[in-house]
C-alpha atoms as a PDB file:
ATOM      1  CA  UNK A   1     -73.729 -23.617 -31.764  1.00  0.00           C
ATOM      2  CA  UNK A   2     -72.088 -22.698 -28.454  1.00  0.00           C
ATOM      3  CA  UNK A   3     -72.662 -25.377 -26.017  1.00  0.00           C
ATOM      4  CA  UNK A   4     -71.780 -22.683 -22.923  1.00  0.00           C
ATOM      5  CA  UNK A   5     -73.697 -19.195 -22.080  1.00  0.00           C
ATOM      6  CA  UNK A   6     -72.490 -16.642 -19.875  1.00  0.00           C
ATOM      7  CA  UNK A   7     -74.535 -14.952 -17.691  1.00  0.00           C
ATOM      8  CA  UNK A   8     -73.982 -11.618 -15.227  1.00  0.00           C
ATOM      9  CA  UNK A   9     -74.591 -13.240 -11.595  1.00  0.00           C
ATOM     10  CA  UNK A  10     -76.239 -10.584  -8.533  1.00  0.00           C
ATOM     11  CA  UNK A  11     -75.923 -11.046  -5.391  1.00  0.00           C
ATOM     12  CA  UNK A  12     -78.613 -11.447  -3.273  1.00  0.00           C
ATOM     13  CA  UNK A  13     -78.847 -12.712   0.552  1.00  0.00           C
ATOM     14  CA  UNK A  14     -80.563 -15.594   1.993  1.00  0.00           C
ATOM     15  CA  UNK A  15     -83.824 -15.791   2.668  1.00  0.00           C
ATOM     16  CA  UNK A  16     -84.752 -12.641  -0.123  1.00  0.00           C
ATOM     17  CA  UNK A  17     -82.852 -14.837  -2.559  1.00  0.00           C
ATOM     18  CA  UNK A  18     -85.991 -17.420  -1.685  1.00  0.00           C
ATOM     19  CA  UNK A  19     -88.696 -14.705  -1.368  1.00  0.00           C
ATOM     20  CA  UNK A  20     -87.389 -13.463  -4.718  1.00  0.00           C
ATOM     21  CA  UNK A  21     -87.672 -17.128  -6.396  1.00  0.00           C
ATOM     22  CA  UNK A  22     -91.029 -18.116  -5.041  1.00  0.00           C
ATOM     23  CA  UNK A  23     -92.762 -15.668  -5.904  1.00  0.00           C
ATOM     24  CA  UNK A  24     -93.480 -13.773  -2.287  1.00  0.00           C
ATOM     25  CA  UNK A  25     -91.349 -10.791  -3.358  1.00  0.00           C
ATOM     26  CA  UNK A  26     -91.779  -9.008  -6.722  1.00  0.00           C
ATOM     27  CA  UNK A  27     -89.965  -6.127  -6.307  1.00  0.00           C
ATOM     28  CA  UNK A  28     -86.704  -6.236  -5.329  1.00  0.00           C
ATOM     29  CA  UNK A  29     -84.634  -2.957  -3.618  1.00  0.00           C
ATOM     30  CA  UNK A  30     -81.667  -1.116  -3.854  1.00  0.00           C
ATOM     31  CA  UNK A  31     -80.446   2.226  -3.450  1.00  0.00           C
ATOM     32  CA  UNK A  32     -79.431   2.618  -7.077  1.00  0.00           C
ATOM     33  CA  UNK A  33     -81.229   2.147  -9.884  1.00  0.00           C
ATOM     34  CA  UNK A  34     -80.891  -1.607 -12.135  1.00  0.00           C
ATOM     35  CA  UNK A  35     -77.964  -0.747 -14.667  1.00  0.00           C
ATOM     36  CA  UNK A  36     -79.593  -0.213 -17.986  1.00  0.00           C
ATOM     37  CA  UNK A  37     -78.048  -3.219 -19.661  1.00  0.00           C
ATOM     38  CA  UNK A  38     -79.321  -5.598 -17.401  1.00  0.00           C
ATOM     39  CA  UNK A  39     -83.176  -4.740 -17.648  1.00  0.00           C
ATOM     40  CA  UNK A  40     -85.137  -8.088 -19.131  1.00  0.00           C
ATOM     41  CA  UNK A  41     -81.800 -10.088 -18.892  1.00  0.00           C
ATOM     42  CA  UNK A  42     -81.561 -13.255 -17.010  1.00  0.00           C
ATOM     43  CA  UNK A  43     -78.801 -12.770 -14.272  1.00  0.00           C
ATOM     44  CA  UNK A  44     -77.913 -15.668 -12.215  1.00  0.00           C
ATOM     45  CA  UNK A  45     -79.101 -15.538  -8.445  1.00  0.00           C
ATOM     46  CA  UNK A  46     -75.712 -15.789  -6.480  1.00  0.00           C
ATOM     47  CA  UNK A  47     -77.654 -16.592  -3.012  1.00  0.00           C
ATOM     48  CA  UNK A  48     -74.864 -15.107  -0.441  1.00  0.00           C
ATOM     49  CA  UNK A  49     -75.803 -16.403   3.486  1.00  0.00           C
ATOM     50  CA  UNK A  50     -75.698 -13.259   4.915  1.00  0.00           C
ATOM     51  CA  UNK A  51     -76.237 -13.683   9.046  1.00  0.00           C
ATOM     52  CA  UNK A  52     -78.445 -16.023   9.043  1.00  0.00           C
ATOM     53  CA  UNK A  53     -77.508 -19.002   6.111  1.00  0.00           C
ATOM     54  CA  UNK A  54     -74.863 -21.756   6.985  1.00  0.00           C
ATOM     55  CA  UNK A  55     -73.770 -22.005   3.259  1.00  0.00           C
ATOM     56  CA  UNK A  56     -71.277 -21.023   0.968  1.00  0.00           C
ATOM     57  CA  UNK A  57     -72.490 -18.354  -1.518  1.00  0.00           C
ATOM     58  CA  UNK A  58     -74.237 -20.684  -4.436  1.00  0.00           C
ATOM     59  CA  UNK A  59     -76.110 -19.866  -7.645  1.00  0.00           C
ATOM     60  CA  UNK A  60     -80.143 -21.059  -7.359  1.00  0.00           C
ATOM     61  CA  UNK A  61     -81.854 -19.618 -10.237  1.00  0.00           C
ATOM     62  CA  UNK A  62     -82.431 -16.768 -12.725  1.00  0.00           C
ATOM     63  CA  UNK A  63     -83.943 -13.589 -12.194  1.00  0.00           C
ATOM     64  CA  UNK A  64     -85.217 -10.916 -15.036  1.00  0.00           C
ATOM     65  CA  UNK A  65     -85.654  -7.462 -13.736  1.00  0.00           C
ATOM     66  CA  UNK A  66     -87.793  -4.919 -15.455  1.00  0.00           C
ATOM     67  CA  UNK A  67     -87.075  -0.868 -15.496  1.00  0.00           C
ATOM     68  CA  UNK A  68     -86.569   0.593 -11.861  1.00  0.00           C
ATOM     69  CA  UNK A  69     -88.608   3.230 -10.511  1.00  0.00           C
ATOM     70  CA  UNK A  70     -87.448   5.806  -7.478  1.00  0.00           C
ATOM     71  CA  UNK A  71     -89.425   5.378  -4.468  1.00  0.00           C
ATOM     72  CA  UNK A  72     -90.116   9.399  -3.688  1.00  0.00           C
ATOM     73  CA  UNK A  73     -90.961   9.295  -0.169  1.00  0.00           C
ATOM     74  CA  UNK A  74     -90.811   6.768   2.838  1.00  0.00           C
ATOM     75  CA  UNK A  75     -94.403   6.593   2.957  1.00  0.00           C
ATOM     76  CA  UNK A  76     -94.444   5.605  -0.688  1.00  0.00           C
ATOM     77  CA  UNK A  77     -91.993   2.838  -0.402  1.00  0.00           C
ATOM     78  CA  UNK A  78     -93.760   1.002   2.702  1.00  0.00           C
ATOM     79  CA  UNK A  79     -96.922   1.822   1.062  1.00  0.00           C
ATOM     80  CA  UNK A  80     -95.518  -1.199  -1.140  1.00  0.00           C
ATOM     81  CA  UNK A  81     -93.932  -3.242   1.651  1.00  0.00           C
ATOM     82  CA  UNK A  82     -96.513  -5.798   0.253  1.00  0.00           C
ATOM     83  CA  UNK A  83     -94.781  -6.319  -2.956  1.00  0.00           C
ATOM     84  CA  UNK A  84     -91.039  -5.610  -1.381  1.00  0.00           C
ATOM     85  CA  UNK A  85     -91.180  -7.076   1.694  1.00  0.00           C
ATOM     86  CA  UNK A  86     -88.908  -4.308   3.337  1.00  0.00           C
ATOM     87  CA  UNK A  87     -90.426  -3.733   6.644  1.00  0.00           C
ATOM     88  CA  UNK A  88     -89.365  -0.973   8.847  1.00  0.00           C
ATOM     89  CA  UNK A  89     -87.332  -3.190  11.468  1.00  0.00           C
ATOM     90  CA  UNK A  90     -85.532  -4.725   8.268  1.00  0.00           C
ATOM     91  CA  UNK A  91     -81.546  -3.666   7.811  1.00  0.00           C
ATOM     92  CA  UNK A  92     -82.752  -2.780   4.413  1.00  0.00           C
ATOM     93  CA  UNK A  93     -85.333  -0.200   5.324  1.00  0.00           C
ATOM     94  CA  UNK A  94     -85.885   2.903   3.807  1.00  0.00           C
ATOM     95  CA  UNK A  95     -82.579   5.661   3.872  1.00  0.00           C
ATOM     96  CA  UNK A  96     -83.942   8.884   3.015  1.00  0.00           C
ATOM     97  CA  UNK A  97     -80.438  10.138   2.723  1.00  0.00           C
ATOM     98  CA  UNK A  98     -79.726   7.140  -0.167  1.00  0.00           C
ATOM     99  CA  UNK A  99     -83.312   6.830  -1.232  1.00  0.00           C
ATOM    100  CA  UNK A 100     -84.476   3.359  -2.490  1.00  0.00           C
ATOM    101  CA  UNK A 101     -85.412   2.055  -5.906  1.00  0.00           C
ATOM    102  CA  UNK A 102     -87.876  -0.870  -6.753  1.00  0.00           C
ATOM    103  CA  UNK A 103     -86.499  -3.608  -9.801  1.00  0.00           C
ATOM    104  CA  UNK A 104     -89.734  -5.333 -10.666  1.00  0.00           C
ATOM    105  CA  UNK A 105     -89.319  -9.008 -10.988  1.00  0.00           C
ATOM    106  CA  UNK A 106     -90.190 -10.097 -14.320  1.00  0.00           C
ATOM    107  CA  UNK A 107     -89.977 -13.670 -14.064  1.00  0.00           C
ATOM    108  CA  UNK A 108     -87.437 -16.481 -12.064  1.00  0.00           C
ATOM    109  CA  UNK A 109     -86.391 -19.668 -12.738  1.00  0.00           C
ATOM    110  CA  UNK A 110     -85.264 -21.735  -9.229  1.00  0.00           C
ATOM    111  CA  UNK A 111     -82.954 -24.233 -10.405  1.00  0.00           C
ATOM    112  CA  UNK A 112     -83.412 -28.043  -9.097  1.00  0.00           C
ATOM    113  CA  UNK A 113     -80.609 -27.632  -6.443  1.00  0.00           C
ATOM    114  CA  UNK A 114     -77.845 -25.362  -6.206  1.00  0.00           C
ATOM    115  CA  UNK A 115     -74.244 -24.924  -7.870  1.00  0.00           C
ATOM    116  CA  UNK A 116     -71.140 -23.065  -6.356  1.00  0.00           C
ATOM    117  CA  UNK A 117     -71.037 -19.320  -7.140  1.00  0.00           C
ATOM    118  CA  UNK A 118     -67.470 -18.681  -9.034  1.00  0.00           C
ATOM    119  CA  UNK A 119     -64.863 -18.038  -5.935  1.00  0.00           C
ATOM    120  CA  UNK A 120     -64.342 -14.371  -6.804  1.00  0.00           C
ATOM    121  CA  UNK A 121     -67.274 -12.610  -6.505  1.00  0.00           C
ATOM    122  CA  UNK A 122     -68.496  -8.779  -7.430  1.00  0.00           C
ATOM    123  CA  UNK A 123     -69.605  -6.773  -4.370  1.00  0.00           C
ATOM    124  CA  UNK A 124     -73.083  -6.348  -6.213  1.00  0.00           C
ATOM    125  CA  UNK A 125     -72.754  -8.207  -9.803  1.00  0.00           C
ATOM    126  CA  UNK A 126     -70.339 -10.903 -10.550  1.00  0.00           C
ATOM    127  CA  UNK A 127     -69.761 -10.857 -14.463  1.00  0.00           C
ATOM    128  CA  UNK A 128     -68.635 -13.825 -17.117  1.00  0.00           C
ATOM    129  CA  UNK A 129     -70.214 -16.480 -15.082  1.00  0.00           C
ATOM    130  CA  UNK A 130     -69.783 -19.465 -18.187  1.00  0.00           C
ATOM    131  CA  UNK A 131     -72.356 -22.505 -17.808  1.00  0.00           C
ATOM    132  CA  UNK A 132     -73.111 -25.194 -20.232  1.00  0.00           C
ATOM    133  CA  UNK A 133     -76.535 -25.354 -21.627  1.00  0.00           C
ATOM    134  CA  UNK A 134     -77.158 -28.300 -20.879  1.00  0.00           C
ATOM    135  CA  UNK A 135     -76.760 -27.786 -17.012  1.00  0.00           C
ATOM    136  CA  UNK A 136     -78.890 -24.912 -17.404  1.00  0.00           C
ATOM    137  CA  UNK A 137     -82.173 -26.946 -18.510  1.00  0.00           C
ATOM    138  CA  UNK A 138     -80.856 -29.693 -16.272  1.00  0.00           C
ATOM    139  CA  UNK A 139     -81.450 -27.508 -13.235  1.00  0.00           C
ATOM    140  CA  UNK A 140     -84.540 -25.449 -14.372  1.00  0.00           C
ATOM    141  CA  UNK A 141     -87.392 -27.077 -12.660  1.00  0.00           C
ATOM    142  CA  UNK A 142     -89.936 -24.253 -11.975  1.00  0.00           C
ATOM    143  CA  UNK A 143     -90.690 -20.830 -13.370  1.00  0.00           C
ATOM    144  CA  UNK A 144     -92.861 -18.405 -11.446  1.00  0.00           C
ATOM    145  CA  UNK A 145     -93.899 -14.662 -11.586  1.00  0.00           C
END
């Protein structure tokens, strides 16, 4: 039995990385849809600081995404700024010349504290991230959604 699993990491700013984990935020957006292979797999959370963390990027949980959907208008996607959290002051508001896409959030799992994200990270995914499994239900201390 292999004691290590790999896992696909995304990258996801602080504090939507926290919204995302407790539960506040159950859609997450981009403006692309989730890549096919990674619907209902765990990815790791790679929780990046953006502008307003003092942290290095760190990995804080897992996250399983279910099949995307295409907002079709801007009314449409801040009809569901309840589930998204995307308001229309946010940096991530709606582009109608991109569009935006809603991942549902299956289900997360915040880990009991963090670990350092692997130095060389993807711009959006960051792939062959190897942990033992015995970290992994070391640091698994909640599940929510």
């Amino acid at each position: 039995m292999k004691s290590e699993q790999t896992y696909t990491g995304i990258n996801i700013q602080f504090p939507i990385s926290r919204w995302i984990l407790d539960g506040t935020k159950t859609v997450e957006t981009r403006t692309y849809p989730i890549p096919q292979k990674y619907i209902g797999r765990q990815l790791a959370i790679i929780e990046t600081p953006g502008s307003i963390g003092d942290f290095q990027a760190r990995i804080v949980g897992l996250v399983i995404f279910g099949e995307s959907f295409k907002y079709k208008t801007k009314a449409e996607f801040y009809r569901d700024e309840k589930r998204h959290r995307v308001s229309p002051d946010s940096p991530w508001k709606w582009s109608s010349t991109k569009g935006k896409w809603g991942w549902p959030i299956l289900s997360t799992t915040l880990w009991s504290h963090p670990i350092a994200a692997p130095k060389k990270k993807g711009i959006k995914f960051t792939l062959n991230i190897c942990l033992s499994k015995s970290l992994i239900r070391q640091l698994a201390s909640s599940t929510s959604c």
